[in-house]
PDB file of N, CA and C in Angstrom:
ATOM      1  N   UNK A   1      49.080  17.335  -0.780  1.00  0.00           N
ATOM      2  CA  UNK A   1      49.645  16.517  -1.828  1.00  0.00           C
ATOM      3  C   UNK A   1      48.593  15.601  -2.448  1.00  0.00           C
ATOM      4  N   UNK A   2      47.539  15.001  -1.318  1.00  0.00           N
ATOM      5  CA  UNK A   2      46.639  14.170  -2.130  1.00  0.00           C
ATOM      6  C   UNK A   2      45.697  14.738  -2.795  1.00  0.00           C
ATOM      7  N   UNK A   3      45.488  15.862  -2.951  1.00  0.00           N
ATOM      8  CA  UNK A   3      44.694  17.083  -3.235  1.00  0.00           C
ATOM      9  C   UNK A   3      45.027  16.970  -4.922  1.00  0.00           C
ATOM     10  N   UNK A   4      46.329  17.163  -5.726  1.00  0.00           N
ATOM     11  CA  UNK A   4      47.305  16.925  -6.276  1.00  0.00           C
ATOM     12  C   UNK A   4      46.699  15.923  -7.351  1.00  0.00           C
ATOM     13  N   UNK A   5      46.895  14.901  -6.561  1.00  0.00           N
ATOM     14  CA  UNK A   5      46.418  13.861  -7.000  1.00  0.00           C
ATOM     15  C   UNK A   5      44.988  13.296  -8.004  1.00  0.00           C
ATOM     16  N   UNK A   6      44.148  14.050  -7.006  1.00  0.00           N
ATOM     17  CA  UNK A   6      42.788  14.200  -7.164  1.00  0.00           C
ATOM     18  C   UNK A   6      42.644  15.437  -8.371  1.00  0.00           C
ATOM     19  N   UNK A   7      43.242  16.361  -8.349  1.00  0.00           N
ATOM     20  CA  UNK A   7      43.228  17.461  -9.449  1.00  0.00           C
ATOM     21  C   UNK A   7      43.383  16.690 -11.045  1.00  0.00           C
ATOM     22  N   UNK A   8      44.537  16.451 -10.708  1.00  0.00           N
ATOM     23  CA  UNK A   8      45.332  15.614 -12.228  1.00  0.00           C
ATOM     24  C   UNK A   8      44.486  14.268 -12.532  1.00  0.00           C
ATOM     25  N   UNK A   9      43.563  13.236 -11.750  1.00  0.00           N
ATOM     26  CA  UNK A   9      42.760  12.234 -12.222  1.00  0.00           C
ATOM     27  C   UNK A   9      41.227  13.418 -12.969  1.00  0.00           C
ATOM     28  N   UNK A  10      41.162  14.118 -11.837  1.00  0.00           N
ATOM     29  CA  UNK A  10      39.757  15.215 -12.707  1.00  0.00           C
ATOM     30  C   UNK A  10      39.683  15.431 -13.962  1.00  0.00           C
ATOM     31  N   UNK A  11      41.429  16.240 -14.161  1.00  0.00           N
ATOM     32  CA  UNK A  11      41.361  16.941 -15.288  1.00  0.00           C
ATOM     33  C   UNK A  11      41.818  15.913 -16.542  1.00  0.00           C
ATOM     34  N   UNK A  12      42.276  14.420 -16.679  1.00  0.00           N
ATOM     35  CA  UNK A  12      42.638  13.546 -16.990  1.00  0.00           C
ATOM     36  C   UNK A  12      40.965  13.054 -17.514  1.00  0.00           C
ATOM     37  N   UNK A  13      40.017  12.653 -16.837  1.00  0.00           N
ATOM     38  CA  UNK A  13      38.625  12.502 -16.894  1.00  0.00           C
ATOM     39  C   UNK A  13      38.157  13.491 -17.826  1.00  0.00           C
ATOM     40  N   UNK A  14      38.374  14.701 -17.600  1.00  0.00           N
ATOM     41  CA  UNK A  14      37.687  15.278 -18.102  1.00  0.00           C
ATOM     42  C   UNK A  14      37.793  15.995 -19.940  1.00  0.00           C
ATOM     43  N   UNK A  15      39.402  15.518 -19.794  1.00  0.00           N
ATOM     44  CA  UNK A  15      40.329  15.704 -21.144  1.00  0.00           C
ATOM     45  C   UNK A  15      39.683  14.295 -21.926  1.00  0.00           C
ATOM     46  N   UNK A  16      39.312  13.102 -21.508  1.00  0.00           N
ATOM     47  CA  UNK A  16      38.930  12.026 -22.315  1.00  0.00           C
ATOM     48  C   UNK A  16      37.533  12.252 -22.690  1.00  0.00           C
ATOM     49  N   UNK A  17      36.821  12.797 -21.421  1.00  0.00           N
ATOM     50  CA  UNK A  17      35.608  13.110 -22.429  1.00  0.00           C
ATOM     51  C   UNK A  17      35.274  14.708 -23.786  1.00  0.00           C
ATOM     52  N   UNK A  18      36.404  15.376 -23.477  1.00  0.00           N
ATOM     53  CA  UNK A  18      36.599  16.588 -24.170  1.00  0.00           C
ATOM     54  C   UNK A  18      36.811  15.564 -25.658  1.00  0.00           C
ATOM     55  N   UNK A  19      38.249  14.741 -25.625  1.00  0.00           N
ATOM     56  CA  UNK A  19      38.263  14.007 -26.583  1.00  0.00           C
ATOM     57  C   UNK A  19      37.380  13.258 -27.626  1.00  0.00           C
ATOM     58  N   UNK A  20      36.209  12.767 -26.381  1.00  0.00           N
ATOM     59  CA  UNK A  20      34.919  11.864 -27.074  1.00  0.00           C
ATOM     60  C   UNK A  20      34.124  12.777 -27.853  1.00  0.00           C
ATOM     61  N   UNK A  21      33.776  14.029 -27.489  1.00  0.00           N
ATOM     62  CA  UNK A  21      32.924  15.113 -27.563  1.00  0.00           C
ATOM     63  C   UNK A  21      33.581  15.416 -29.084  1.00  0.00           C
ATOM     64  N   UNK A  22      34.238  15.860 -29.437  1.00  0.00           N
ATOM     65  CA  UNK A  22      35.545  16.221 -30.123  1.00  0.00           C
ATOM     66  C   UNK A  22      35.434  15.125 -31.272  1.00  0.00           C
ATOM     67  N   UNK A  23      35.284  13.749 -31.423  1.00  0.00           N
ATOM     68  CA  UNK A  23      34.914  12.629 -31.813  1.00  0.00           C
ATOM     69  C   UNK A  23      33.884  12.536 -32.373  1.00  0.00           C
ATOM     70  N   UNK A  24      32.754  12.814 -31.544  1.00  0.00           N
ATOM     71  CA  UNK A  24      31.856  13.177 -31.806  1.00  0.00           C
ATOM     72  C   UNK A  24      31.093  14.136 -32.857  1.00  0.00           C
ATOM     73  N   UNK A  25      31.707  15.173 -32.360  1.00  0.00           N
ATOM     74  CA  UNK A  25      31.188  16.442 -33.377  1.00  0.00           C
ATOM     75  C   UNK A  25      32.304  16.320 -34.673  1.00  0.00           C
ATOM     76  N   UNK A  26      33.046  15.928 -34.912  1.00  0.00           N
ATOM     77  CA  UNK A  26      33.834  16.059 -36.361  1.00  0.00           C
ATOM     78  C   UNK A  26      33.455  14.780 -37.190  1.00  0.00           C
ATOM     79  N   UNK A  27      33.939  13.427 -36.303  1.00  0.00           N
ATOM     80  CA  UNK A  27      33.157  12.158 -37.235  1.00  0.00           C
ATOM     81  C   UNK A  27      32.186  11.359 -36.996  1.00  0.00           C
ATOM     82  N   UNK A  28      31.209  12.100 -36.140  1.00  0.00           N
ATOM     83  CA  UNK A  28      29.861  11.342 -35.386  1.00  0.00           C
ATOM     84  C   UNK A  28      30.280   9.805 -35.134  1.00  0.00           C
ATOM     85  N   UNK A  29      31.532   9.614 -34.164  1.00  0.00           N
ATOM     86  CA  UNK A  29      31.490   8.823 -33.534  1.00  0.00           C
ATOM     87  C   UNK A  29      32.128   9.015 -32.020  1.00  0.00           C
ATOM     88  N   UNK A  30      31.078   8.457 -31.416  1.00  0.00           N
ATOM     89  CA  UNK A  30      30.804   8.015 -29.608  1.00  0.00           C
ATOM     90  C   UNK A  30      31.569   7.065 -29.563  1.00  0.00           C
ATOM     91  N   UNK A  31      32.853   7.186 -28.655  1.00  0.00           N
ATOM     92  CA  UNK A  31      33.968   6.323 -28.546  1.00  0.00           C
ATOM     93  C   UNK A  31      33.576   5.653 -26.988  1.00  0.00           C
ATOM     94  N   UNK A  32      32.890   6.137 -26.407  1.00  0.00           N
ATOM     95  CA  UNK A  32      32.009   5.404 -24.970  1.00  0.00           C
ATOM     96  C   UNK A  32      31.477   4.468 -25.491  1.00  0.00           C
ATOM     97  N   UNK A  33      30.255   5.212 -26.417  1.00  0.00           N
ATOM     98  CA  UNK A  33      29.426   4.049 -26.772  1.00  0.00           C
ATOM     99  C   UNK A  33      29.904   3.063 -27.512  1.00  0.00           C
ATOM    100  N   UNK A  34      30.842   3.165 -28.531  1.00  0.00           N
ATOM    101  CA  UNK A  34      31.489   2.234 -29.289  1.00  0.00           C
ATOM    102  C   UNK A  34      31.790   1.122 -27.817  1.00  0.00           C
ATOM    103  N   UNK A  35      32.748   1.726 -27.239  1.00  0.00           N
ATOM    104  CA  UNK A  35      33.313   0.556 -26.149  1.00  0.00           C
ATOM    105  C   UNK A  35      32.396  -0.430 -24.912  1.00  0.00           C
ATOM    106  N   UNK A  36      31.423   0.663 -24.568  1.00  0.00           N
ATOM    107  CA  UNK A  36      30.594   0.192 -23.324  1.00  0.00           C
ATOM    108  C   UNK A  36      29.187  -0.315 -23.909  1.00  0.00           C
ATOM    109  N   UNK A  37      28.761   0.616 -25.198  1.00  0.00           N
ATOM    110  CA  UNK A  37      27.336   0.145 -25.231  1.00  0.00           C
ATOM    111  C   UNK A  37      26.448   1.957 -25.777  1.00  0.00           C
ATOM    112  N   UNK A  38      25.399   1.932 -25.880  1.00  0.00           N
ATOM    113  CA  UNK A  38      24.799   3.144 -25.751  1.00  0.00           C
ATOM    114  C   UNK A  38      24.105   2.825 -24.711  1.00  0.00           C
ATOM    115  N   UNK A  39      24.311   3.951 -24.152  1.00  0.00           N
ATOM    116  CA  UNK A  39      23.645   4.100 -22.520  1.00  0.00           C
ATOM    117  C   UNK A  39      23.292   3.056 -21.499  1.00  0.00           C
ATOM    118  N   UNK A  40      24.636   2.181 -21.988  1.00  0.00           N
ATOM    119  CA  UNK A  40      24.339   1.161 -20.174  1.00  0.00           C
ATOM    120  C   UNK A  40      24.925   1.669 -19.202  1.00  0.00           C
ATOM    121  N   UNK A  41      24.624   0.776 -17.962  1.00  0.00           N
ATOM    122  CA  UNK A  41      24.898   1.596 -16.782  1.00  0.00           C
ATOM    123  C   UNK A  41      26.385   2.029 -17.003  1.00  0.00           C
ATOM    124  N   UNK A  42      27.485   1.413 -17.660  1.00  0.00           N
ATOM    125  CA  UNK A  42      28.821   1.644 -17.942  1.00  0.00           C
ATOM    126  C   UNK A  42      29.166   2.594 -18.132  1.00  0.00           C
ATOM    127  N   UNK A  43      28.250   2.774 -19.025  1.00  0.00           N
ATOM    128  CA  UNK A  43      28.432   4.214 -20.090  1.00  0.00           C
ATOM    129  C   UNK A  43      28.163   5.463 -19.526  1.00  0.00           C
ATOM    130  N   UNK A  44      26.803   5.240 -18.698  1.00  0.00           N
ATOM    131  CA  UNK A  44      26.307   6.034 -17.927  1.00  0.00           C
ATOM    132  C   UNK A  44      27.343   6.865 -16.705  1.00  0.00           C
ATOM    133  N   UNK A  45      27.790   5.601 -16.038  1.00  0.00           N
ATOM    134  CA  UNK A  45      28.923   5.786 -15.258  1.00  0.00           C
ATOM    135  C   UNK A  45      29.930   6.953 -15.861  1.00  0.00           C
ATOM    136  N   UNK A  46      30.174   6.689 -17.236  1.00  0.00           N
ATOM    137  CA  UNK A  46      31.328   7.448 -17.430  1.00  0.00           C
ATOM    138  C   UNK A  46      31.257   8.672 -17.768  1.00  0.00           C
ATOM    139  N   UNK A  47      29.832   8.629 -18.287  1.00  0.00           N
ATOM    140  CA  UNK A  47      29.549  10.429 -18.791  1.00  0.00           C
ATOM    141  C   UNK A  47      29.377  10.785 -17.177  1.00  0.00           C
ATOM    142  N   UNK A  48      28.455  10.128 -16.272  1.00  0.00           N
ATOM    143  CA  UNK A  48      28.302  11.128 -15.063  1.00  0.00           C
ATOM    144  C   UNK A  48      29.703  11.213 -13.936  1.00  0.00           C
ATOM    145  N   UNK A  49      31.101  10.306 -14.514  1.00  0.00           N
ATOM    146  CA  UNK A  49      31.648  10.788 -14.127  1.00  0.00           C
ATOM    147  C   UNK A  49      32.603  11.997 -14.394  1.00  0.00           C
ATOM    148  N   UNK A  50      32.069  12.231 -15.929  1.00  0.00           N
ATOM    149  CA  UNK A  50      32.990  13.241 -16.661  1.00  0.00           C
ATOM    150  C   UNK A  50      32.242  14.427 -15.983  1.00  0.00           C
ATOM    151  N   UNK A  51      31.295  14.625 -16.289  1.00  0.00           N
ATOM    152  CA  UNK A  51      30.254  15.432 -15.665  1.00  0.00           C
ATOM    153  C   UNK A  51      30.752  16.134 -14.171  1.00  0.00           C
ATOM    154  N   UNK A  52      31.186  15.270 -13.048  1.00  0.00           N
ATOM    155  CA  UNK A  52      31.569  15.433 -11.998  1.00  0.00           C
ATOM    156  C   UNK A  52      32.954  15.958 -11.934  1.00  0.00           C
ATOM    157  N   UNK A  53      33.460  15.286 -12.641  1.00  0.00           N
ATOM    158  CA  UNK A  53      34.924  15.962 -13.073  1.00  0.00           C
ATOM    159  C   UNK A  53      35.183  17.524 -13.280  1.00  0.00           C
ATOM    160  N   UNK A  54      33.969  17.971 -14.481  1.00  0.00           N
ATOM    161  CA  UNK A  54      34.062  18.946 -15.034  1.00  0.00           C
ATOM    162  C   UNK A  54      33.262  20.170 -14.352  1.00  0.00           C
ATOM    163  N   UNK A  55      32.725  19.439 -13.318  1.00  0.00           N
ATOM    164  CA  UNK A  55      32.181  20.644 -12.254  1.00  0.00           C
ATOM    165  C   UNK A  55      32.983  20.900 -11.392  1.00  0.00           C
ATOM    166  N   UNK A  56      33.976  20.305 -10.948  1.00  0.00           N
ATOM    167  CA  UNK A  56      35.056  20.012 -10.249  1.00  0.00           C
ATOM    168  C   UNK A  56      36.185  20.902 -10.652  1.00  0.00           C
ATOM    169  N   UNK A  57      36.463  20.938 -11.649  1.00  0.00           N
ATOM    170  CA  UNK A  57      37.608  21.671 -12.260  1.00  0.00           C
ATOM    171  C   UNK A  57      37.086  23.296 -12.686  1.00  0.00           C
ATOM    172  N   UNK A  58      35.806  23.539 -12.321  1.00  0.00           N
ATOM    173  CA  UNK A  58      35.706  24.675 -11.975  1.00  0.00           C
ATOM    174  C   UNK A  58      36.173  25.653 -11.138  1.00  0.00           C
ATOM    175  N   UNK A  59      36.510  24.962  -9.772  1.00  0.00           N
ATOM    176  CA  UNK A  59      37.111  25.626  -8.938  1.00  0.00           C
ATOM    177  C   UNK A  59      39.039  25.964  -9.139  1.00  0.00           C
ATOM    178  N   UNK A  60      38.956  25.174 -10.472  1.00  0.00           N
ATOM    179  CA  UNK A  60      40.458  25.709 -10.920  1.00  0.00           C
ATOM    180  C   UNK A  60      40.992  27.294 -10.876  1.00  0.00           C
ATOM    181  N   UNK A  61      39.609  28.080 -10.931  1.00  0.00           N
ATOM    182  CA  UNK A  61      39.327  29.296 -11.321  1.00  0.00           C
ATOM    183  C   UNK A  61      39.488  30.173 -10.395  1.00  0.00           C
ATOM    184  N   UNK A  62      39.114  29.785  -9.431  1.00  0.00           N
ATOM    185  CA  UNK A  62      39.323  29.944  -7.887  1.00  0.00           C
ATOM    186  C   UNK A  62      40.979  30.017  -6.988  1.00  0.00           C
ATOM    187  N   UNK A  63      40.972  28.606  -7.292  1.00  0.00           N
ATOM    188  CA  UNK A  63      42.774  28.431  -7.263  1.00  0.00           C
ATOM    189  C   UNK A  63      43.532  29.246  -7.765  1.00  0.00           C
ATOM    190  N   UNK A  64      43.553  29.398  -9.014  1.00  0.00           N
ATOM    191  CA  UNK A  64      44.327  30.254  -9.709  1.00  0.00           C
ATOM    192  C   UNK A  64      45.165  31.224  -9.273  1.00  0.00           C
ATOM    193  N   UNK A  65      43.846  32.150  -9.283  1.00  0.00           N
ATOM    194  CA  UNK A  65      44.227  33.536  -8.828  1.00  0.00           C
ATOM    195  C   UNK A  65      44.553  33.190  -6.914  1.00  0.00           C
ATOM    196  N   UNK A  66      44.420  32.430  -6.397  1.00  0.00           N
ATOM    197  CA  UNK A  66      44.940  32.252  -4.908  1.00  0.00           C
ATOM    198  C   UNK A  66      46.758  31.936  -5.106  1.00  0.00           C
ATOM    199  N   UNK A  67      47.047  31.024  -6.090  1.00  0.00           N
ATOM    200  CA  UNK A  67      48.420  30.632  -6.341  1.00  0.00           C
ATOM    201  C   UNK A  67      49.401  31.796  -7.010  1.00  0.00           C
ATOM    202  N   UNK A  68      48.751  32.959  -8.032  1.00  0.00           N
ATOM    203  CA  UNK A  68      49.388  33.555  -8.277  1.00  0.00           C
ATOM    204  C   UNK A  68      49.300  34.875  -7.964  1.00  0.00           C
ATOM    205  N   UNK A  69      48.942  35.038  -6.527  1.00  0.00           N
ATOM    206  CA  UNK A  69      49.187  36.016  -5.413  1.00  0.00           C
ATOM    207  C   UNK A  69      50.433  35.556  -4.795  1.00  0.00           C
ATOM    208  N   UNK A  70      50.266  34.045  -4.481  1.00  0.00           N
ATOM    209  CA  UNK A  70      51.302  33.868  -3.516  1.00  0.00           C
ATOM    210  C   UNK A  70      52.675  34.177  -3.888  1.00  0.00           C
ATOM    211  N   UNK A  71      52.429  34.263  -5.669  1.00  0.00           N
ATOM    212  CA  UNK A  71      54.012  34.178  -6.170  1.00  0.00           C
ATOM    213  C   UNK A  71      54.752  35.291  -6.336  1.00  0.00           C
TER     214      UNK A  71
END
């Protein structure tokens, strides 16, 4: 269950920086940097935690096909 938990904050992380990215490339604006700064440790924090997120939710791929055997 806490597993669960941890999935849905990942993919939550990783949907806000999809968003920024997204922000980014249509009206060249950095909604991190707007808020935290360009590249302080804040900021930093948040891309390397999107980063972690999104290596993370790789193994979604994995899961997958394990869950829809079981069904």
């Amino acid at each position: 269950m806490g597993n669960k938990a941890f999935d849905y904050t990942a993919l939550t992380i990783a949907i806000i920086g999809a968003v920024n990215w997204g922000l980014v490339g249509f009206f060249n604006f950095n909604l991190v940097s707007f808020l935290f700064g360009s590249m302080t440790w804040i900021s930093r924090i948040v891309y390397a935690l999107v980063g972690i997120c999104g290596l993370y939710l790789i193994t979604f791929y994995g899961r997958s096909e394990v869950t829809s055997e079981r069904e």
